[in-house]
PDB file of N, CA and C in Angstrom:
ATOM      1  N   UNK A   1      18.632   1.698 -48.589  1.00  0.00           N
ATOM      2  CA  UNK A   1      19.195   0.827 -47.586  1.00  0.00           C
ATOM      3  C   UNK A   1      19.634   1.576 -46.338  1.00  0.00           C
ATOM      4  N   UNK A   2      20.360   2.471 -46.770  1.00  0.00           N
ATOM      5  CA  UNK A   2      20.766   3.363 -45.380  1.00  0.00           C
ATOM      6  C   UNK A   2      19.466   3.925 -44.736  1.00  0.00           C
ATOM      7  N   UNK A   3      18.616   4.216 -45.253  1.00  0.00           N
ATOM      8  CA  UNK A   3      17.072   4.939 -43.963  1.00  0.00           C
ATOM      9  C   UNK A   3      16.769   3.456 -43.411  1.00  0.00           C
ATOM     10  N   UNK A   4      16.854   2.299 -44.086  1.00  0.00           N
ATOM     11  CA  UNK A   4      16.555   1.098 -42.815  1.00  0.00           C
ATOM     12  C   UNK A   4      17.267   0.909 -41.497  1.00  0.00           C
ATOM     13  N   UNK A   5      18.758   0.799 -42.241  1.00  0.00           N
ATOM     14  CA  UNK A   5      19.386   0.696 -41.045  1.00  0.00           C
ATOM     15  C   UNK A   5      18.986   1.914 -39.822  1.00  0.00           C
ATOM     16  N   UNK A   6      18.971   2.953 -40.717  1.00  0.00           N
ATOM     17  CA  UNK A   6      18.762   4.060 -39.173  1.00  0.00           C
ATOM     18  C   UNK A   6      17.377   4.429 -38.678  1.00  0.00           C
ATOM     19  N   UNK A   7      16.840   3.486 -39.228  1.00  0.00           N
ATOM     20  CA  UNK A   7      15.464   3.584 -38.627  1.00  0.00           C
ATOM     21  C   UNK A   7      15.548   2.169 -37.794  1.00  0.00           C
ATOM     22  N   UNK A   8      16.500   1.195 -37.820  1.00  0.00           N
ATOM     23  CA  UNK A   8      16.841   0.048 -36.984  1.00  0.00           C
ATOM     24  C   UNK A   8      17.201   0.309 -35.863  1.00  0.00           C
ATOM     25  N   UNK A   9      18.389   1.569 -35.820  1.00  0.00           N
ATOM     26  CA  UNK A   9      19.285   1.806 -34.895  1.00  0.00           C
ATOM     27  C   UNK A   9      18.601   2.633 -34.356  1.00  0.00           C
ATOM     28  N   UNK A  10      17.277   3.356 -35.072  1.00  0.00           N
ATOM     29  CA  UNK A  10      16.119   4.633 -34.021  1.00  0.00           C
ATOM     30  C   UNK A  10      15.703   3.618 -32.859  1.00  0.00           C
ATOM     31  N   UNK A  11      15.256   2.411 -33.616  1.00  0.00           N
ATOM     32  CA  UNK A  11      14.328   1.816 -32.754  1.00  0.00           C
ATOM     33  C   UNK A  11      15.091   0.658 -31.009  1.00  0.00           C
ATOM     34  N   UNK A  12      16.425   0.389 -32.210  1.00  0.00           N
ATOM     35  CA  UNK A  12      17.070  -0.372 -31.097  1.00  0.00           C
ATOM     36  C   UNK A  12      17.651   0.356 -29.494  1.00  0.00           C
ATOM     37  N   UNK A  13      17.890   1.889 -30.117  1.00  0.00           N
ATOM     38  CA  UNK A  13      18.342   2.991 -29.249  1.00  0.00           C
ATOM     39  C   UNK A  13      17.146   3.408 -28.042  1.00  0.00           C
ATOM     40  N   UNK A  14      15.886   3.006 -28.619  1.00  0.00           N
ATOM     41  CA  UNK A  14      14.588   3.244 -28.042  1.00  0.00           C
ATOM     42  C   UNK A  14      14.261   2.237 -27.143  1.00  0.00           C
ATOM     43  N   UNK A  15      14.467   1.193 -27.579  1.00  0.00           N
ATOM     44  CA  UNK A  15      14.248  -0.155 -26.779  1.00  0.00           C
ATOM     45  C   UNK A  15      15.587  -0.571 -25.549  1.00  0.00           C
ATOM     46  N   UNK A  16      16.546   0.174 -25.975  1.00  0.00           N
ATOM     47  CA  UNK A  16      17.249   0.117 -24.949  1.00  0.00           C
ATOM     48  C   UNK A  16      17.345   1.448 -23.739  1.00  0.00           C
ATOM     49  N   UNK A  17      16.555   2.646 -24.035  1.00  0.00           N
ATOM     50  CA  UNK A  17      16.469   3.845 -23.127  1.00  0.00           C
ATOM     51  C   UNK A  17      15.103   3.203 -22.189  1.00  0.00           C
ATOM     52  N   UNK A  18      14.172   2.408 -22.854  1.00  0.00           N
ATOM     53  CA  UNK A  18      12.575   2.253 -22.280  1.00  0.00           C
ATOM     54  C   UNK A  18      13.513   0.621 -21.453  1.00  0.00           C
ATOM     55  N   UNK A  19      14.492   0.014 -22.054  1.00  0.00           N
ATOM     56  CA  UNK A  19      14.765  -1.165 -20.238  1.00  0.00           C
ATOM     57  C   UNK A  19      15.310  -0.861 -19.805  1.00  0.00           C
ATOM     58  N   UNK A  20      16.492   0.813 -19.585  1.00  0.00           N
ATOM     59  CA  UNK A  20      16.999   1.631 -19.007  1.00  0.00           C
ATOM     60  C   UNK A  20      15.952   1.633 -17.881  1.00  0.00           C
ATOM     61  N   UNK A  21      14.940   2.679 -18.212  1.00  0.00           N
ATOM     62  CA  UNK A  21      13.644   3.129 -17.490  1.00  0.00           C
ATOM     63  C   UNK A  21      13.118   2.255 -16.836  1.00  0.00           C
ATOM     64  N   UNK A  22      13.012   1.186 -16.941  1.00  0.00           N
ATOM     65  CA  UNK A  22      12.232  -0.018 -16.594  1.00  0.00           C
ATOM     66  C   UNK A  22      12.900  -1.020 -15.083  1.00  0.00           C
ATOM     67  N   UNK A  23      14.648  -0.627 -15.461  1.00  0.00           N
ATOM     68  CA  UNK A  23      15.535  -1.226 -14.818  1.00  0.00           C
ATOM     69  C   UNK A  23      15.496  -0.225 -13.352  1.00  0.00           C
ATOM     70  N   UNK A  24      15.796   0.795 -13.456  1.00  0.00           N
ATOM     71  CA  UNK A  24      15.806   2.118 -12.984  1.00  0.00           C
ATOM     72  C   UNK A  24      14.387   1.791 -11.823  1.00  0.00           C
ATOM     73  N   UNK A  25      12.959   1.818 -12.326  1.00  0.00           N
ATOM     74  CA  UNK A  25      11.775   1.768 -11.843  1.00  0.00           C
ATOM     75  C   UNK A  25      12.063   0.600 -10.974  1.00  0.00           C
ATOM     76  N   UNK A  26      12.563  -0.809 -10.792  1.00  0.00           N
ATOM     77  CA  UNK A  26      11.957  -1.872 -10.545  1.00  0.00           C
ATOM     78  C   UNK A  26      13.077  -1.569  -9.313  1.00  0.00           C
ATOM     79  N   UNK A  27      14.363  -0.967  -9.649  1.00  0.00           N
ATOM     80  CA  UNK A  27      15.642  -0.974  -8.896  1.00  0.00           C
ATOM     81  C   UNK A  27      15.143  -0.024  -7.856  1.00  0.00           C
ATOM     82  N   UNK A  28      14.563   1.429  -7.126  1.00  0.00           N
ATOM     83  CA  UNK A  28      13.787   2.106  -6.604  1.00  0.00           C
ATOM     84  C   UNK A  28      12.668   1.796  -5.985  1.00  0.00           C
ATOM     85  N   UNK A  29      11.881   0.152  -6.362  1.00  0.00           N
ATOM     86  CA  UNK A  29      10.853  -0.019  -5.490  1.00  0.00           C
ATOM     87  C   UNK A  29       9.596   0.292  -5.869  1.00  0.00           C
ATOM     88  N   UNK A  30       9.931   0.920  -7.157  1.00  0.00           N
ATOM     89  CA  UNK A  30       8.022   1.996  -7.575  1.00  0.00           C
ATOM     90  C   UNK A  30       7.015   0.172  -7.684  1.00  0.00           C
ATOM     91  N   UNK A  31       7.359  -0.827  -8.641  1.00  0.00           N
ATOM     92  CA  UNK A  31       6.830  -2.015  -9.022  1.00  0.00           C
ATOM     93  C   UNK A  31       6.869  -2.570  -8.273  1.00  0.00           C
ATOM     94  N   UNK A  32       5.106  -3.462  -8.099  1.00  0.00           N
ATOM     95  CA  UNK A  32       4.728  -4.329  -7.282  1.00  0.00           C
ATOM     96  C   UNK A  32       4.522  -3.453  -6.061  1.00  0.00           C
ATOM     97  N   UNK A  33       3.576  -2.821  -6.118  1.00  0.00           N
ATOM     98  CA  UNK A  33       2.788  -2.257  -5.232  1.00  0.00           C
ATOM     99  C   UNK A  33       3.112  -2.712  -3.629  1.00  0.00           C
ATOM    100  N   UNK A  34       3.299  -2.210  -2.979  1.00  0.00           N
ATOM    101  CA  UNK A  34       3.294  -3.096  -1.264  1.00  0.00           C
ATOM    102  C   UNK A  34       4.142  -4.145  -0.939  1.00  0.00           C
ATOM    103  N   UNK A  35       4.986  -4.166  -2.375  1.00  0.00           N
ATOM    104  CA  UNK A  35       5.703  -6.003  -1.996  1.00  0.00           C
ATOM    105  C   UNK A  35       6.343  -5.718  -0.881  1.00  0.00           C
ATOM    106  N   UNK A  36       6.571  -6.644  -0.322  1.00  0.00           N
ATOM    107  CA  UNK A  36       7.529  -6.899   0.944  1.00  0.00           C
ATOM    108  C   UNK A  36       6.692  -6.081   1.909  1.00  0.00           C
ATOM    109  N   UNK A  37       5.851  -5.244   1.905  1.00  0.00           N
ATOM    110  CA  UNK A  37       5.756  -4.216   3.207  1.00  0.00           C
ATOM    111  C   UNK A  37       4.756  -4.986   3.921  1.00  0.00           C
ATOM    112  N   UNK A  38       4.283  -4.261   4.792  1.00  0.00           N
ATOM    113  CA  UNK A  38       3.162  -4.977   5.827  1.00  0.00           C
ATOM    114  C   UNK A  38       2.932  -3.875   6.851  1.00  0.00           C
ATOM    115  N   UNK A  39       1.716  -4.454   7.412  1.00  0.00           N
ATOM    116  CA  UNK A  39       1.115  -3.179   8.087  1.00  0.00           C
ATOM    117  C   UNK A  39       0.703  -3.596   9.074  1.00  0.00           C
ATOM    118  N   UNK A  40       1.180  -2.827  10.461  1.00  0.00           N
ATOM    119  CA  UNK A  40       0.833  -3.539  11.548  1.00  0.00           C
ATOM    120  C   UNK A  40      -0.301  -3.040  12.218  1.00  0.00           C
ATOM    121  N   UNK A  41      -1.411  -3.619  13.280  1.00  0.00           N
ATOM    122  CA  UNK A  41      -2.321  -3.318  13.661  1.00  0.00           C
ATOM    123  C   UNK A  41      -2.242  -3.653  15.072  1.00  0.00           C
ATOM    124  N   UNK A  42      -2.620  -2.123  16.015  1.00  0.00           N
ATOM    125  CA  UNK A  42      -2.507  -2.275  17.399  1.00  0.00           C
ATOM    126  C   UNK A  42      -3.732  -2.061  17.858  1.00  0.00           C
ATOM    127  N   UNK A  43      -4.376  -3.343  18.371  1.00  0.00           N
ATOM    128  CA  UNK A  43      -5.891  -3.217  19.054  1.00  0.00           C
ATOM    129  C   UNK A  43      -6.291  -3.363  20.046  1.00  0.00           C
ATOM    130  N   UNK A  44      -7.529  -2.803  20.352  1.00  0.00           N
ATOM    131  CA  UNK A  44      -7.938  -3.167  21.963  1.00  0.00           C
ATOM    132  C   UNK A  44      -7.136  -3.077  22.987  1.00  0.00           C
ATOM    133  N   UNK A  45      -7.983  -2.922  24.584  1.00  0.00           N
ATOM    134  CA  UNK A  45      -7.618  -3.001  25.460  1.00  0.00           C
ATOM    135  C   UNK A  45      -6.202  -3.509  25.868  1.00  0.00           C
ATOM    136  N   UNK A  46      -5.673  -4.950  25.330  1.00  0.00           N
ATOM    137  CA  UNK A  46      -4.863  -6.048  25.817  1.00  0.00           C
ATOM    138  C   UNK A  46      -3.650  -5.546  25.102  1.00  0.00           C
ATOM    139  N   UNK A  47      -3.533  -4.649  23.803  1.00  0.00           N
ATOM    140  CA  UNK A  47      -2.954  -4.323  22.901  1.00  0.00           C
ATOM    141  C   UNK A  47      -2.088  -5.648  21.767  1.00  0.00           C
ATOM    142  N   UNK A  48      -3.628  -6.374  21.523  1.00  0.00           N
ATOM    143  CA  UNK A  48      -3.223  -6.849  20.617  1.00  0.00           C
ATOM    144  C   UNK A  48      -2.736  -6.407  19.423  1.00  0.00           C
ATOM    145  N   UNK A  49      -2.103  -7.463  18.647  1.00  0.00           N
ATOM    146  CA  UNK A  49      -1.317  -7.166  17.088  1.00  0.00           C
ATOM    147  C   UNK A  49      -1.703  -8.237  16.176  1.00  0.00           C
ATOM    148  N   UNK A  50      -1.512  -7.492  14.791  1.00  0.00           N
ATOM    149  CA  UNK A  50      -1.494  -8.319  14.018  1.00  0.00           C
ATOM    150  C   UNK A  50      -0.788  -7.615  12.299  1.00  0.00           C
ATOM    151  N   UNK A  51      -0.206  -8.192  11.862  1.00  0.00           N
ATOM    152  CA  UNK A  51       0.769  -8.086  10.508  1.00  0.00           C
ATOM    153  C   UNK A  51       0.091  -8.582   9.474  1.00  0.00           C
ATOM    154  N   UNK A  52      -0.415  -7.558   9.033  1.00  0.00           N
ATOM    155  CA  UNK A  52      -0.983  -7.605   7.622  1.00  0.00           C
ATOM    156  C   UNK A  52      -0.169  -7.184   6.291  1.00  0.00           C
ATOM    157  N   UNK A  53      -0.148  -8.316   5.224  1.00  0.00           N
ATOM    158  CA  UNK A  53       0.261  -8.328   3.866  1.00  0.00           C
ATOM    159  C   UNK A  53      -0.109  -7.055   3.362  1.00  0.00           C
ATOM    160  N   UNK A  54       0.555  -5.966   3.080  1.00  0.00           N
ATOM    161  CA  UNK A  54       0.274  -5.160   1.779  1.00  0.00           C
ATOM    162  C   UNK A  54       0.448  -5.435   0.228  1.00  0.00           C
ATOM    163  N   UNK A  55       0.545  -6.546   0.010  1.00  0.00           N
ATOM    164  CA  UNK A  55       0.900  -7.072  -1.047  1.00  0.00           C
ATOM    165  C   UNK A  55      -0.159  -8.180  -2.019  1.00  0.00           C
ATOM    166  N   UNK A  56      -0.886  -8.117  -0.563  1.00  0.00           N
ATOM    167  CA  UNK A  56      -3.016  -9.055  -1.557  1.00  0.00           C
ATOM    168  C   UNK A  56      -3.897  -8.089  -1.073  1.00  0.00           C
ATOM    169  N   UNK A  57      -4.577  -7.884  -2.243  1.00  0.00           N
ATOM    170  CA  UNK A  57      -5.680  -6.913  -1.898  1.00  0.00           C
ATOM    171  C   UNK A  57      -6.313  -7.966  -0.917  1.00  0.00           C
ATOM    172  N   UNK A  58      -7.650  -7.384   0.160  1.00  0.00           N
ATOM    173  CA  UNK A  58      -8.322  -8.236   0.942  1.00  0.00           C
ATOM    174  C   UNK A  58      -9.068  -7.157   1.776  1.00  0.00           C
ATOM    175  N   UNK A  59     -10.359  -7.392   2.497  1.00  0.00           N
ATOM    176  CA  UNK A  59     -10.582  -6.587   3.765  1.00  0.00           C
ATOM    177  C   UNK A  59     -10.820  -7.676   4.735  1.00  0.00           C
ATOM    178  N   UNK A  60     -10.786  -6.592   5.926  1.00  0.00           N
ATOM    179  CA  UNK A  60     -10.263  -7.133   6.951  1.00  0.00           C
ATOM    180  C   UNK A  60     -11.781  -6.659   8.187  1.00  0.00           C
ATOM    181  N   UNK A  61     -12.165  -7.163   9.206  1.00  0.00           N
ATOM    182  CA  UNK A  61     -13.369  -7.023   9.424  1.00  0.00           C
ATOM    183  C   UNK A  61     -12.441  -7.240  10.954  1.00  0.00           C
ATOM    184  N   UNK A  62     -12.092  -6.199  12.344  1.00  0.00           N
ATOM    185  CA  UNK A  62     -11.492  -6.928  13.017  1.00  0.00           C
ATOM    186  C   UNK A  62     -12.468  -6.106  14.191  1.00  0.00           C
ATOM    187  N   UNK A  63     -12.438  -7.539  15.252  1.00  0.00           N
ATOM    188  CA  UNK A  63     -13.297  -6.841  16.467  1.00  0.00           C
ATOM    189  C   UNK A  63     -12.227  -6.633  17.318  1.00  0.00           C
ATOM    190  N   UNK A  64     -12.223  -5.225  17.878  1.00  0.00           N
ATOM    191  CA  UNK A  64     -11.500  -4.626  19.324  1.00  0.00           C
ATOM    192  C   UNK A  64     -11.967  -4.859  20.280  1.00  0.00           C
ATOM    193  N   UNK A  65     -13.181  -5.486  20.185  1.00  0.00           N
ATOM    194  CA  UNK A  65     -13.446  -5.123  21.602  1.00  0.00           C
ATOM    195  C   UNK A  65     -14.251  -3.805  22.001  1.00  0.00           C
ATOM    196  N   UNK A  66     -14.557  -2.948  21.061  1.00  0.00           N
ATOM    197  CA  UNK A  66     -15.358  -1.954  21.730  1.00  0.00           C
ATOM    198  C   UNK A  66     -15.666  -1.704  20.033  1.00  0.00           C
ATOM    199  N   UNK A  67     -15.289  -1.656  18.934  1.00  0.00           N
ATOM    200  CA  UNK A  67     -16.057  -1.459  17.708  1.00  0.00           C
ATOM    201  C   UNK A  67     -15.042  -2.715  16.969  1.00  0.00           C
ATOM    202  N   UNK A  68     -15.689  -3.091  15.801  1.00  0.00           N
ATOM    203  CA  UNK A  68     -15.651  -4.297  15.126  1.00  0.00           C
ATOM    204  C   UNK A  68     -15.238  -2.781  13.404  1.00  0.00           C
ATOM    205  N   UNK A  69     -14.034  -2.961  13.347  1.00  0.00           N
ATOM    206  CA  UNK A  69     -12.774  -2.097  11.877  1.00  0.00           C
ATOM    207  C   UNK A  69     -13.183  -2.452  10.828  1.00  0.00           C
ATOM    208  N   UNK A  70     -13.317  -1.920   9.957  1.00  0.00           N
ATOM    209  CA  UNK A  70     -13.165  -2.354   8.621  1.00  0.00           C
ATOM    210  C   UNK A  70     -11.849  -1.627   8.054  1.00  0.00           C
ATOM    211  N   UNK A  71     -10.952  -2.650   7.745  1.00  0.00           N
ATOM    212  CA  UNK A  71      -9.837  -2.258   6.720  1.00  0.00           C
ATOM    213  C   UNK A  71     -10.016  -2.819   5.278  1.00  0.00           C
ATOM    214  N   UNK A  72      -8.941  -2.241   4.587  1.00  0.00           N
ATOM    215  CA  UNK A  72      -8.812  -2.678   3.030  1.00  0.00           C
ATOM    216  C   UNK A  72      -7.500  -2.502   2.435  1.00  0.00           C
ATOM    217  N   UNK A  73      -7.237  -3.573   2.062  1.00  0.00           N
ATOM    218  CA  UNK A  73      -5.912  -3.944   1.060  1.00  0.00           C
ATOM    219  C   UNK A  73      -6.059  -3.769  -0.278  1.00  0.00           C
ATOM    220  N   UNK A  74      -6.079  -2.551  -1.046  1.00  0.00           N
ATOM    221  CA  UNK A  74      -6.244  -2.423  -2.245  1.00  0.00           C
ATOM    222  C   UNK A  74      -4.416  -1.747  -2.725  1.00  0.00           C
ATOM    223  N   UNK A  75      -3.953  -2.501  -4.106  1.00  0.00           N
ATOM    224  CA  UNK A  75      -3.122  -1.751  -4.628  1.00  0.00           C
ATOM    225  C   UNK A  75      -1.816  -1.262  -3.734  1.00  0.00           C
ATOM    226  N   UNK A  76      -1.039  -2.224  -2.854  1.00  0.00           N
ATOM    227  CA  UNK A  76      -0.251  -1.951  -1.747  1.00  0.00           C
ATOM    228  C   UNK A  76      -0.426  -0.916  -1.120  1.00  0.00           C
ATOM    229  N   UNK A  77      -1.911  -0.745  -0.640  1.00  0.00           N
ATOM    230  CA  UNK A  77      -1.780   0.315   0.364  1.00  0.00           C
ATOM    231  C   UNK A  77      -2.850  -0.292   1.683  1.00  0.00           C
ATOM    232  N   UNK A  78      -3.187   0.774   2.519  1.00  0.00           N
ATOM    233  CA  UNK A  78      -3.977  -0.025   3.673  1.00  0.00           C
ATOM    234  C   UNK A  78      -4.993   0.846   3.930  1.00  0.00           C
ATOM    235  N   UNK A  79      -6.299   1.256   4.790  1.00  0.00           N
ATOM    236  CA  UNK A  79      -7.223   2.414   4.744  1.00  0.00           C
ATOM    237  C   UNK A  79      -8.050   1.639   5.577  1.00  0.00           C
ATOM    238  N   UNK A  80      -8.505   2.845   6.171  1.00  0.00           N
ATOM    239  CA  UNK A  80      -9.695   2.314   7.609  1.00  0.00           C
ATOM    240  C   UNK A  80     -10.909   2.684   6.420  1.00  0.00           C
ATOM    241  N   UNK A  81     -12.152   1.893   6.162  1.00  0.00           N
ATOM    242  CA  UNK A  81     -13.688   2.433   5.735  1.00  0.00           C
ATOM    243  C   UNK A  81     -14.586   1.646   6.621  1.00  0.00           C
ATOM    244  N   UNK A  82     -16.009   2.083   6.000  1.00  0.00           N
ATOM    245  CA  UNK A  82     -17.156   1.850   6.673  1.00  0.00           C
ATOM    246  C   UNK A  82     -16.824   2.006   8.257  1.00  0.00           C
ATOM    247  N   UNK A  83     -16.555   3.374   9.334  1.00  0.00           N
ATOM    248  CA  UNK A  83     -15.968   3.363  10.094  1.00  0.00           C
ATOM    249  C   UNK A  83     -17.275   3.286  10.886  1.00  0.00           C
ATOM    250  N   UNK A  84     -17.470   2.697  11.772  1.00  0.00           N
ATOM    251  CA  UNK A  84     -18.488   2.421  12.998  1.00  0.00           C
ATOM    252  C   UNK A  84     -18.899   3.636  13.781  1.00  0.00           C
ATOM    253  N   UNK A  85     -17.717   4.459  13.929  1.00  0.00           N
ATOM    254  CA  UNK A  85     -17.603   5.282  15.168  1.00  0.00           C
ATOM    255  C   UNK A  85     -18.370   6.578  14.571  1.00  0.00           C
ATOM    256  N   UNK A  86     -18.469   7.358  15.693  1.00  0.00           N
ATOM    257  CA  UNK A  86     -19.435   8.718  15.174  1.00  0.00           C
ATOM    258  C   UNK A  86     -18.621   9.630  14.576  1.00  0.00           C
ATOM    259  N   UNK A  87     -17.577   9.835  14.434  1.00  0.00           N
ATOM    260  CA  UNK A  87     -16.649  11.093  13.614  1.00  0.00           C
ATOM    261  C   UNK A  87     -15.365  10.549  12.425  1.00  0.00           C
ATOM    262  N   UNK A  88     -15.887   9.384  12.421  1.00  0.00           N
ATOM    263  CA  UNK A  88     -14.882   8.854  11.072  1.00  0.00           C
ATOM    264  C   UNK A  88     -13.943   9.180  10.547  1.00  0.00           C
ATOM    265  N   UNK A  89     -12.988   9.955  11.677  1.00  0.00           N
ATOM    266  CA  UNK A  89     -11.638  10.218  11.521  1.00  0.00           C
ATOM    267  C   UNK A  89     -10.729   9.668  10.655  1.00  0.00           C
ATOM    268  N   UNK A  90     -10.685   7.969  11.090  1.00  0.00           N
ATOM    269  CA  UNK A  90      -9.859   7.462  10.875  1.00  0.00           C
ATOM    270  C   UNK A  90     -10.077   7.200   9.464  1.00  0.00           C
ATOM    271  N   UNK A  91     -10.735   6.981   8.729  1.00  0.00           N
ATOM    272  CA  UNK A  91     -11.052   7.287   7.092  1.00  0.00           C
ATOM    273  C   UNK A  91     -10.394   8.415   6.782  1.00  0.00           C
ATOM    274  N   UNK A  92     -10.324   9.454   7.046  1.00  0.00           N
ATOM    275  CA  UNK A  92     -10.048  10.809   6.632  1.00  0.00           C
ATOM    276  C   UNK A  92      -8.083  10.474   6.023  1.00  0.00           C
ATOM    277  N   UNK A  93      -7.625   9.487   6.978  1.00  0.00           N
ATOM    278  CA  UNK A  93      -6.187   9.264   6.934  1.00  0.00           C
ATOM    279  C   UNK A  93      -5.993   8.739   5.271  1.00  0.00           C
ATOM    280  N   UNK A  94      -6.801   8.552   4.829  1.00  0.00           N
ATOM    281  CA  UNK A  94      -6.761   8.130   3.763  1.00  0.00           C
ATOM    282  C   UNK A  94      -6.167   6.904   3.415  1.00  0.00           C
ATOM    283  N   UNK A  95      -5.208   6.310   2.382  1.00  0.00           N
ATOM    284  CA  UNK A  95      -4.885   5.251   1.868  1.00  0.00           C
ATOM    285  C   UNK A  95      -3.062   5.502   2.179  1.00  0.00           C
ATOM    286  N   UNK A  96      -2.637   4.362   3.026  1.00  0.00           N
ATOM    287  CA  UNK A  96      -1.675   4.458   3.792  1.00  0.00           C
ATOM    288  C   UNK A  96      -0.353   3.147   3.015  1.00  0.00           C
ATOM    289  N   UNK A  97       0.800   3.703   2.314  1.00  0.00           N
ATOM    290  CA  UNK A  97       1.669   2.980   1.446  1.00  0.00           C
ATOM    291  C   UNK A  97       2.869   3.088   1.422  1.00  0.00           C
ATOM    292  N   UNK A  98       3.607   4.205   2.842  1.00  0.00           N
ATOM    293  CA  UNK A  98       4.886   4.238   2.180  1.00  0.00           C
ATOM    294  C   UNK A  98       5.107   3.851   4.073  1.00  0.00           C
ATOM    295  N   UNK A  99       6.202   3.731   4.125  1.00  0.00           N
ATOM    296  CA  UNK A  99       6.993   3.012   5.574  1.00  0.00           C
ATOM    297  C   UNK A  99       6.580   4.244   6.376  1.00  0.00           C
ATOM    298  N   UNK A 100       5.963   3.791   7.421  1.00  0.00           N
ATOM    299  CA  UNK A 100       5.941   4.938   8.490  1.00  0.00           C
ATOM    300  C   UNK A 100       4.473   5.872   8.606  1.00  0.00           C
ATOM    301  N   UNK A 101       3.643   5.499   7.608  1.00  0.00           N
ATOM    302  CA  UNK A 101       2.449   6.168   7.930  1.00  0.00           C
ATOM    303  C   UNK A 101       1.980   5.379   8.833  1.00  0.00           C
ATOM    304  N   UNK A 102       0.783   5.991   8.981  1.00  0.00           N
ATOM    305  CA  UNK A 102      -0.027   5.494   9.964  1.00  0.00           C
ATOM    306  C   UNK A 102      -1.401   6.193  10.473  1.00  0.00           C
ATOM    307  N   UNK A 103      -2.279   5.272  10.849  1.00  0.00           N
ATOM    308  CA  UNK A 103      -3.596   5.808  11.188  1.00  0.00           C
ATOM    309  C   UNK A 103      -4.336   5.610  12.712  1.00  0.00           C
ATOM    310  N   UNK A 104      -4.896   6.086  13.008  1.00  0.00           N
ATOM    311  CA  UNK A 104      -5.594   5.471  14.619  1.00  0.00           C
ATOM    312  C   UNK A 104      -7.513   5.713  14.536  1.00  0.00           C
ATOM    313  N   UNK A 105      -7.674   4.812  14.825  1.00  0.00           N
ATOM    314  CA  UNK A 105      -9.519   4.885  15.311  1.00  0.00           C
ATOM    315  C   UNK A 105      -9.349   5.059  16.773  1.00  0.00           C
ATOM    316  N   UNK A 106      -9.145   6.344  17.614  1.00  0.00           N
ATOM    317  CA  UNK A 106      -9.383   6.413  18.935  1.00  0.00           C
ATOM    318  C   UNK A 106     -10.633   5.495  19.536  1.00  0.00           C
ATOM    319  N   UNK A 107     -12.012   6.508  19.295  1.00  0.00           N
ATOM    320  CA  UNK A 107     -12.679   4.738  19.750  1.00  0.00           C
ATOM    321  C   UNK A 107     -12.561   3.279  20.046  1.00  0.00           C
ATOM    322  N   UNK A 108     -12.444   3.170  18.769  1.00  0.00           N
ATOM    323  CA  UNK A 108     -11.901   1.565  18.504  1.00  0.00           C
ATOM    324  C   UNK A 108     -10.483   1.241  19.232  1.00  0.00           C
ATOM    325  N   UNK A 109      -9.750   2.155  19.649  1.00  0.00           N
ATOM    326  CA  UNK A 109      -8.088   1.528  20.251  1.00  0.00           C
ATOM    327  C   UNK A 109      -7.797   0.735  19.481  1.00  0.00           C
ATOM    328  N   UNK A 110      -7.794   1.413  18.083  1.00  0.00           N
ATOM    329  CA  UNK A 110      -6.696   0.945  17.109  1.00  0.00           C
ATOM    330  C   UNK A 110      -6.120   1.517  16.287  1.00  0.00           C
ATOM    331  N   UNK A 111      -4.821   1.402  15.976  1.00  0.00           N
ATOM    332  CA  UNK A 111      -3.948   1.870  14.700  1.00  0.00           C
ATOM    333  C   UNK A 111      -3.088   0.932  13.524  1.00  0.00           C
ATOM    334  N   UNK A 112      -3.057   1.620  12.878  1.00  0.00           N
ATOM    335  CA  UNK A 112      -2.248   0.993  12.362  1.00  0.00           C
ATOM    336  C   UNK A 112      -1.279   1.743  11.502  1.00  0.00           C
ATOM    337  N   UNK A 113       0.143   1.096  11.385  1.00  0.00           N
ATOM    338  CA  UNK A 113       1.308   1.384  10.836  1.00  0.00           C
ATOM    339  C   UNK A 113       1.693   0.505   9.411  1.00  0.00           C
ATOM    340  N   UNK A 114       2.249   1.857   9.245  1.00  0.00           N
ATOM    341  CA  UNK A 114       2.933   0.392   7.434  1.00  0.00           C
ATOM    342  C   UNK A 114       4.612   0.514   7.997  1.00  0.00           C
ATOM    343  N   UNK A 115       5.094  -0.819   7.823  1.00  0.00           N
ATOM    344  CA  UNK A 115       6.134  -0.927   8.060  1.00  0.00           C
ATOM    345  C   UNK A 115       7.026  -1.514   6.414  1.00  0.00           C
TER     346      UNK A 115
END
């Protein structure tokens, strides 16, 4: 009888360190990828904008005015691909997720920020 109970109290001690961990994770922001954030985009000539969800994956196909972007919303983050321009810089920036990055397609006169 006594190895049940303390194999009860192993497990209950366990289940309460792993919603410790869990509480901890969700309280910090790590869960739910991109929630709340958004990513802003400064284009073209006129310096248009636009506020994009980091929080639904999606791509985004946008004309500047001098090259036509491909972005992508994967996994709360944001990323320039299939880049038009001849030196595909702006790919290189890689996959953009925490407040304050940011990328630019000189060509294209566009960037974008995660806010």
């Amino acid at each position: 009888m006594k190895l049940k109970k303390k194999t009860i109290a192993n497990i209950i001690f366990v289940l309460v360190v792993l919603a410790a961990a869990l509480g901890i994770w969700l309280l910090t922001g790590n869960a739910g990828a991109g929630a709340g954030r958004t990513a802003v985009l400064s284009y073209g000539d006129d310096g248009a904008q636009m506020r994009i969800p980091l929080d639904r994956d999606k791509r985004y196909d946008i004309d500047t005015g001098t090259y036509t972007i491909h972005l992508v919303v994967e996994d709360g983050g944001i990323r320039f691909v299939d880049s038009p321009c001849p030196d595909h810089t702006c790919e290189s920036f890689g996959v953009l997720s925490q407040e304050g990055d940011w990328a630019a397609c000189l060509p294209a006169r566009a960037s974008v920020t995660v806010e």
